[in-house]
PDB file of N, CA and C in Angstrom:
ATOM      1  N   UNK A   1      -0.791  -7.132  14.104  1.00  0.00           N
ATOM      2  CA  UNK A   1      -1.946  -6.561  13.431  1.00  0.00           C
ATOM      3  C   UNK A   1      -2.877  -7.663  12.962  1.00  0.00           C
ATOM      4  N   UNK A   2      -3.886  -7.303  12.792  1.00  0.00           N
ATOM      5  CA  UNK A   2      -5.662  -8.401  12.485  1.00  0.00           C
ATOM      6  C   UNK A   2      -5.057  -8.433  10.960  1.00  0.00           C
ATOM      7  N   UNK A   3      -5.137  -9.819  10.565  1.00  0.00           N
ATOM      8  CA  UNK A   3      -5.287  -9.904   9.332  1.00  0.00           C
ATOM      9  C   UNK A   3      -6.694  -9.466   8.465  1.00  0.00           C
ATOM     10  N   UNK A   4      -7.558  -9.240   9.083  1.00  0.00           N
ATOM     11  CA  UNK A   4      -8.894  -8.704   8.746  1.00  0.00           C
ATOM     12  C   UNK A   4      -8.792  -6.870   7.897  1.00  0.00           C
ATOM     13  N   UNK A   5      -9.115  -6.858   7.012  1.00  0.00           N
ATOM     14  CA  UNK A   5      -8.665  -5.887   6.219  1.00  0.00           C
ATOM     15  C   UNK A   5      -9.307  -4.857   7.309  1.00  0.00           C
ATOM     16  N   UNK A   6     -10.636  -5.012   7.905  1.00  0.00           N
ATOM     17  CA  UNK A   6     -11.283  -3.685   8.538  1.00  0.00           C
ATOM     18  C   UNK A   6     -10.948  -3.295   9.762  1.00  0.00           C
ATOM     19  N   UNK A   7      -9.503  -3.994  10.583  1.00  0.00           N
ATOM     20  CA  UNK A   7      -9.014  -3.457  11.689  1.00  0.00           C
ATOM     21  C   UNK A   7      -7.935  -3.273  11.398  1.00  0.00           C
ATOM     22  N   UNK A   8      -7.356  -2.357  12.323  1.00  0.00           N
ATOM     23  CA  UNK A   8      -5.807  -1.482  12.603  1.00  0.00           C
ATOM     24  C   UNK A   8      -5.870  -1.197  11.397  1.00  0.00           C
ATOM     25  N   UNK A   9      -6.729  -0.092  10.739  1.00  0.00           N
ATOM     26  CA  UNK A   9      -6.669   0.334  10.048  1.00  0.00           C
ATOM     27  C   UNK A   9      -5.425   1.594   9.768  1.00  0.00           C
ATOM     28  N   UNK A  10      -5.568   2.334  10.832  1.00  0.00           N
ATOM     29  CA  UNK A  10      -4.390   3.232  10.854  1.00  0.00           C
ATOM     30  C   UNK A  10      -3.105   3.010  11.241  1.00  0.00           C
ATOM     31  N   UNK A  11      -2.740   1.822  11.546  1.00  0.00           N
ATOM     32  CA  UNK A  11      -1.237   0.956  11.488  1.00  0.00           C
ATOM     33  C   UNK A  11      -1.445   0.475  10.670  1.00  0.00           C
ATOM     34  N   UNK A  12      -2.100   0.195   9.691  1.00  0.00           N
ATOM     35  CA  UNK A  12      -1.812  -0.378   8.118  1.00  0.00           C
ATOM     36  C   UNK A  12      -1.680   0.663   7.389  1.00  0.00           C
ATOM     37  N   UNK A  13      -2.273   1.493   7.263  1.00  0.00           N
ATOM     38  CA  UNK A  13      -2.043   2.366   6.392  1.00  0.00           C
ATOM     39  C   UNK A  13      -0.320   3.471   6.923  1.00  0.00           C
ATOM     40  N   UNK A  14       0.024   3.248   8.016  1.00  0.00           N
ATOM     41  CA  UNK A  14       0.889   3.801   8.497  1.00  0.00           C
ATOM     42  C   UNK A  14       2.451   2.959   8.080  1.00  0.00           C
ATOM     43  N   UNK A  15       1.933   1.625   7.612  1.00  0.00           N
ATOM     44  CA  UNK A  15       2.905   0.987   7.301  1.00  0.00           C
ATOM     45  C   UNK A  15       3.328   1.228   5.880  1.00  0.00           C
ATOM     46  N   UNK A  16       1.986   1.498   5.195  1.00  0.00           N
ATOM     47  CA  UNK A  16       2.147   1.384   4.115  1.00  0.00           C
ATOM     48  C   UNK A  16       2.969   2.662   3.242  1.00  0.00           C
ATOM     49  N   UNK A  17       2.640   3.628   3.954  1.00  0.00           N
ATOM     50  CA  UNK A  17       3.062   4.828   3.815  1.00  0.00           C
ATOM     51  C   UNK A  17       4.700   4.844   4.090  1.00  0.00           C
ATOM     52  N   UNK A  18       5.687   3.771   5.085  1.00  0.00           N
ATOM     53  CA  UNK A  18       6.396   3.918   5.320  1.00  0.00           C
ATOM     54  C   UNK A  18       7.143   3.615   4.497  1.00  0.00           C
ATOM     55  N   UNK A  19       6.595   2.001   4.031  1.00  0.00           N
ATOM     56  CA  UNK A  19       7.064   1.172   3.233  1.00  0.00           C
ATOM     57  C   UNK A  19       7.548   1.721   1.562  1.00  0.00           C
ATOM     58  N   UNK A  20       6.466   2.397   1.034  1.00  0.00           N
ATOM     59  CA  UNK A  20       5.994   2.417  -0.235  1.00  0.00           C
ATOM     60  C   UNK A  20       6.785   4.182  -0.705  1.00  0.00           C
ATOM     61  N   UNK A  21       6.592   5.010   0.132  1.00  0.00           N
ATOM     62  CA  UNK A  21       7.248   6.355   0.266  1.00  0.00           C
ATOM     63  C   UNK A  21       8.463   6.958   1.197  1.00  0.00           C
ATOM     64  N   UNK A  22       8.818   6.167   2.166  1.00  0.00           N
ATOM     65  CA  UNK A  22       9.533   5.982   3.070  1.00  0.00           C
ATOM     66  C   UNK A  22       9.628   7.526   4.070  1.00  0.00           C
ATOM     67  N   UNK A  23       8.056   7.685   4.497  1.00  0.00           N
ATOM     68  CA  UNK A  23       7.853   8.850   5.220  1.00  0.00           C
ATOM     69  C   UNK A  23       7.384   8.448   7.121  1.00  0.00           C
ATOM     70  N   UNK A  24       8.113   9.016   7.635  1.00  0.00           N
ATOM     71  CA  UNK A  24       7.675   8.535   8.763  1.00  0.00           C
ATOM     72  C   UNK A  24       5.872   9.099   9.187  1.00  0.00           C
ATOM     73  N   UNK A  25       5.090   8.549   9.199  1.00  0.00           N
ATOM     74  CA  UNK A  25       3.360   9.208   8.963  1.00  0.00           C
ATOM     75  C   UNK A  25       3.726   9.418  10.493  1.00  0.00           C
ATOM     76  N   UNK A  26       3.767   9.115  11.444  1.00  0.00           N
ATOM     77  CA  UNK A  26       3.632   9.372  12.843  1.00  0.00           C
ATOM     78  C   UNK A  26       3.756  11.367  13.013  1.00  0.00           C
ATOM     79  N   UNK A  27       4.536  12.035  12.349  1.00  0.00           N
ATOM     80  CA  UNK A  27       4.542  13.410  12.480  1.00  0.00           C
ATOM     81  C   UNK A  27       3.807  14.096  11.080  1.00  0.00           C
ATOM     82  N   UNK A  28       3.205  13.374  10.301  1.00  0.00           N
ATOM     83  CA  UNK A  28       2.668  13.609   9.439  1.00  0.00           C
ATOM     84  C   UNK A  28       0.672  14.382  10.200  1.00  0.00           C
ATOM     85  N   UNK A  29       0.357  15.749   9.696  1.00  0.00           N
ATOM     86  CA  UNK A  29      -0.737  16.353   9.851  1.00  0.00           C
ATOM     87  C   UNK A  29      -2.081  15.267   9.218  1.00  0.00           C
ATOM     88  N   UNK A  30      -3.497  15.181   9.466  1.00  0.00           N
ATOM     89  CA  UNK A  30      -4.450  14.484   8.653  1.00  0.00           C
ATOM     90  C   UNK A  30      -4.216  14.488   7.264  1.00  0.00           C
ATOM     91  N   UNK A  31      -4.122  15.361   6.865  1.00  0.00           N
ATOM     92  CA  UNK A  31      -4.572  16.230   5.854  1.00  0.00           C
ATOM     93  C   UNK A  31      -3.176  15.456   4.620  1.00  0.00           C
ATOM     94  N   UNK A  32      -2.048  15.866   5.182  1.00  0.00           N
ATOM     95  CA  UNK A  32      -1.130  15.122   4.408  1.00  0.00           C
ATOM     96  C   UNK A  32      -0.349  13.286   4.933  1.00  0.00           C
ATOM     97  N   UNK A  33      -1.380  12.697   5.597  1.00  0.00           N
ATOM     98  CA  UNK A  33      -1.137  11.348   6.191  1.00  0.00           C
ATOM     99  C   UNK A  33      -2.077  11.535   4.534  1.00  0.00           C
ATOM    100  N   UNK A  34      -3.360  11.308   4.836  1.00  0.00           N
ATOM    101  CA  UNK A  34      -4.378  10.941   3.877  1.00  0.00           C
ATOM    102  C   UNK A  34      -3.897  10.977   2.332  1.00  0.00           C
ATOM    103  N   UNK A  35      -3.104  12.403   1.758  1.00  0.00           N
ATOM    104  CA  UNK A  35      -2.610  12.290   0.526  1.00  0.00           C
ATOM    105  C   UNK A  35      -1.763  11.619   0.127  1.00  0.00           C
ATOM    106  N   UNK A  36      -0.893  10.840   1.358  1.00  0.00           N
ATOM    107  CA  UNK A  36       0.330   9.972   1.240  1.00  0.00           C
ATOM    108  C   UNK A  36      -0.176   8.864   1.438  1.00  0.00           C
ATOM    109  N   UNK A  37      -1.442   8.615   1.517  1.00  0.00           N
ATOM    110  CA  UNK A  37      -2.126   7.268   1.839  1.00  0.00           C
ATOM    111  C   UNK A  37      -2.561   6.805   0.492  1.00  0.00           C
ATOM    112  N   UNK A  38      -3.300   7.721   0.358  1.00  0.00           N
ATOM    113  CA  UNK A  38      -3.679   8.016  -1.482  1.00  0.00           C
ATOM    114  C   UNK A  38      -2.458   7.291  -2.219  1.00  0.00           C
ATOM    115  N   UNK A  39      -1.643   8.092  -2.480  1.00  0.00           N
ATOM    116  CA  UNK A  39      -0.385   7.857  -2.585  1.00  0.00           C
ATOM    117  C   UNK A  39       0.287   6.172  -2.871  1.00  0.00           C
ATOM    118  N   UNK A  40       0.702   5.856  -1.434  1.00  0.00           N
ATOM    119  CA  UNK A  40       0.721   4.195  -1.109  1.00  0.00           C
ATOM    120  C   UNK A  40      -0.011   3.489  -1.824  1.00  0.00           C
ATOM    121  N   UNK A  41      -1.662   3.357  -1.868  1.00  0.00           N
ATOM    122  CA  UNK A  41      -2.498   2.460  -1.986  1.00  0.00           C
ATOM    123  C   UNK A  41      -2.231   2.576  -3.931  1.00  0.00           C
ATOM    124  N   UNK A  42      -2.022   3.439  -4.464  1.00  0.00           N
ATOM    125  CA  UNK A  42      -1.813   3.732  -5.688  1.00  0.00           C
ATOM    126  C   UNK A  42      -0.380   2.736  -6.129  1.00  0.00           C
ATOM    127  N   UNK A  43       0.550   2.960  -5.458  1.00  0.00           N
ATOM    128  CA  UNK A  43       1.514   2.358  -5.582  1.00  0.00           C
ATOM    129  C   UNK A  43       1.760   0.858  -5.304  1.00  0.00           C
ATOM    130  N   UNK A  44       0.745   0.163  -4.372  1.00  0.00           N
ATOM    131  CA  UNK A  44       0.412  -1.161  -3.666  1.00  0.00           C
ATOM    132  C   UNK A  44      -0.471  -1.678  -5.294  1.00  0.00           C
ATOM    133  N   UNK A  45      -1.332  -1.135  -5.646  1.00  0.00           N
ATOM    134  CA  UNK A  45      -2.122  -1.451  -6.740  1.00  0.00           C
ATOM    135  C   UNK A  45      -1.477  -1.697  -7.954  1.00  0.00           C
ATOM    136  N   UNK A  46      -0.577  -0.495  -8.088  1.00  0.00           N
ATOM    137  CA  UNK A  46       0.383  -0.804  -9.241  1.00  0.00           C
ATOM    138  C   UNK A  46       1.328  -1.821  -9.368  1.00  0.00           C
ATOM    139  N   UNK A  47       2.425  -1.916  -8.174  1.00  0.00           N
ATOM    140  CA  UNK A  47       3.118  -2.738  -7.806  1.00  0.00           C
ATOM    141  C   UNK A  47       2.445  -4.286  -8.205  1.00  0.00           C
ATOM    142  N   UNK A  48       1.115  -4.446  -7.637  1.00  0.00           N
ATOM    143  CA  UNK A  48       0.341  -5.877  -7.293  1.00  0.00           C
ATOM    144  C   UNK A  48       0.123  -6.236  -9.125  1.00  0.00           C
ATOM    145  N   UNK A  49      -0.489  -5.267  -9.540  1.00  0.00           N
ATOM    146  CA  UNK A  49      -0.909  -5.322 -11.182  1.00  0.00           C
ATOM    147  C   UNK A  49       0.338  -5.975 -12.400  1.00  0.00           C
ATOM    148  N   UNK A  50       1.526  -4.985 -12.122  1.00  0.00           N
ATOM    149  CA  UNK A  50       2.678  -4.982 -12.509  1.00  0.00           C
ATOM    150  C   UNK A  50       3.114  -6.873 -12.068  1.00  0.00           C
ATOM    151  N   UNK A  51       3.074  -7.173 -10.748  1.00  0.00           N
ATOM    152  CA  UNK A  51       3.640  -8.751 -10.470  1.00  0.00           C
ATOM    153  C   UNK A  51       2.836  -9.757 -11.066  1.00  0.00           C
ATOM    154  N   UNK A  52       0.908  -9.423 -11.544  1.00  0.00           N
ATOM    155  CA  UNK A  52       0.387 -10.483 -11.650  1.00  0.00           C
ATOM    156  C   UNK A  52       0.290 -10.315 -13.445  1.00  0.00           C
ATOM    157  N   UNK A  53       0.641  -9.288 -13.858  1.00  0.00           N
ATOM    158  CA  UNK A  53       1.388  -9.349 -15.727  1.00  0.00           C
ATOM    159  C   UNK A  53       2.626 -10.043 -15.630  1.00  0.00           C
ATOM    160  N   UNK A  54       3.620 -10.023 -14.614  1.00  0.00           N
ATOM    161  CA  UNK A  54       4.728 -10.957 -14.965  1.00  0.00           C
ATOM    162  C   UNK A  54       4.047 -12.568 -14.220  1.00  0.00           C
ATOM    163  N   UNK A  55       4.048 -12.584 -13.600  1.00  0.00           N
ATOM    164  CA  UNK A  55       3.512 -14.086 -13.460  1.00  0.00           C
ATOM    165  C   UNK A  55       2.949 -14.687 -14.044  1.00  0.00           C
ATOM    166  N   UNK A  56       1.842 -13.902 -15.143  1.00  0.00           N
ATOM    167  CA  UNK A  56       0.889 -14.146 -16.541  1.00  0.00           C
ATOM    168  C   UNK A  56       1.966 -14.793 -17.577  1.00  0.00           C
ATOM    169  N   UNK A  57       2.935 -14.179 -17.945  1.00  0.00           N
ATOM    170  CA  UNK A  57       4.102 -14.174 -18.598  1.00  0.00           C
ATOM    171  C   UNK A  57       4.861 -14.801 -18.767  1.00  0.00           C
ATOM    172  N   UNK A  58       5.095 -15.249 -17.307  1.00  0.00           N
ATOM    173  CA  UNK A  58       6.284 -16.687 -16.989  1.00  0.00           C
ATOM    174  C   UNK A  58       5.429 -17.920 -16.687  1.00  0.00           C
ATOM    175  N   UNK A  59       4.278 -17.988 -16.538  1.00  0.00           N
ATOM    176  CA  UNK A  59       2.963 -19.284 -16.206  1.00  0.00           C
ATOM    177  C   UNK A  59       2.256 -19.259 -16.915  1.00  0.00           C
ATOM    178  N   UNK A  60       1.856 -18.716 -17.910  1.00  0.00           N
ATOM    179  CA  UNK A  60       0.737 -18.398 -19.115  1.00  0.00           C
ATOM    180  C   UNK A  60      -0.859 -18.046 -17.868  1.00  0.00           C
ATOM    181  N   UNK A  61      -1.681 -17.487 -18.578  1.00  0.00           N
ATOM    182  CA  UNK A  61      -2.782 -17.135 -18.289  1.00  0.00           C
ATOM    183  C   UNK A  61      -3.662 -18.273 -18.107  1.00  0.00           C
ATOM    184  N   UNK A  62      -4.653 -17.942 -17.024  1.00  0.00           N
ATOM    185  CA  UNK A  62      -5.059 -19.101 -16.596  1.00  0.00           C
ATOM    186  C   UNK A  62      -6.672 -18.904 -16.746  1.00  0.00           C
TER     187      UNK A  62
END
């Protein structure tokens, strides 16, 4: 996959969905790929937020 955020867009988000909810998206309808995408990116955000308060924590703020 392109490290470029604006390609393979739908194998990234297909990963993410796998990763983060552990749903296979490949038999997943639009309609509920998209809410489980929702979903992921919510959880990628949190996850990311959550690691850069502990790294704040154990390295002090910079």
């Amino acid at each position: 996959m392109s490290p470029d955020d604006n390609e393979d867009a739908w194998e990234k988000g297909c990963a993410l969905i796998q990763a983060h909810l552990g749903v296979d998206p490949e038999v997943l309808d639009i309609e509920d790929w998209a809410r489980l995408y929702a979903r992921a990116l919510w959880l990628e955000d949190y996850r990311l937020r959550k690691q850069a308060e502990l790294a704040r924590g154990v390295f002090g703020s910079a």
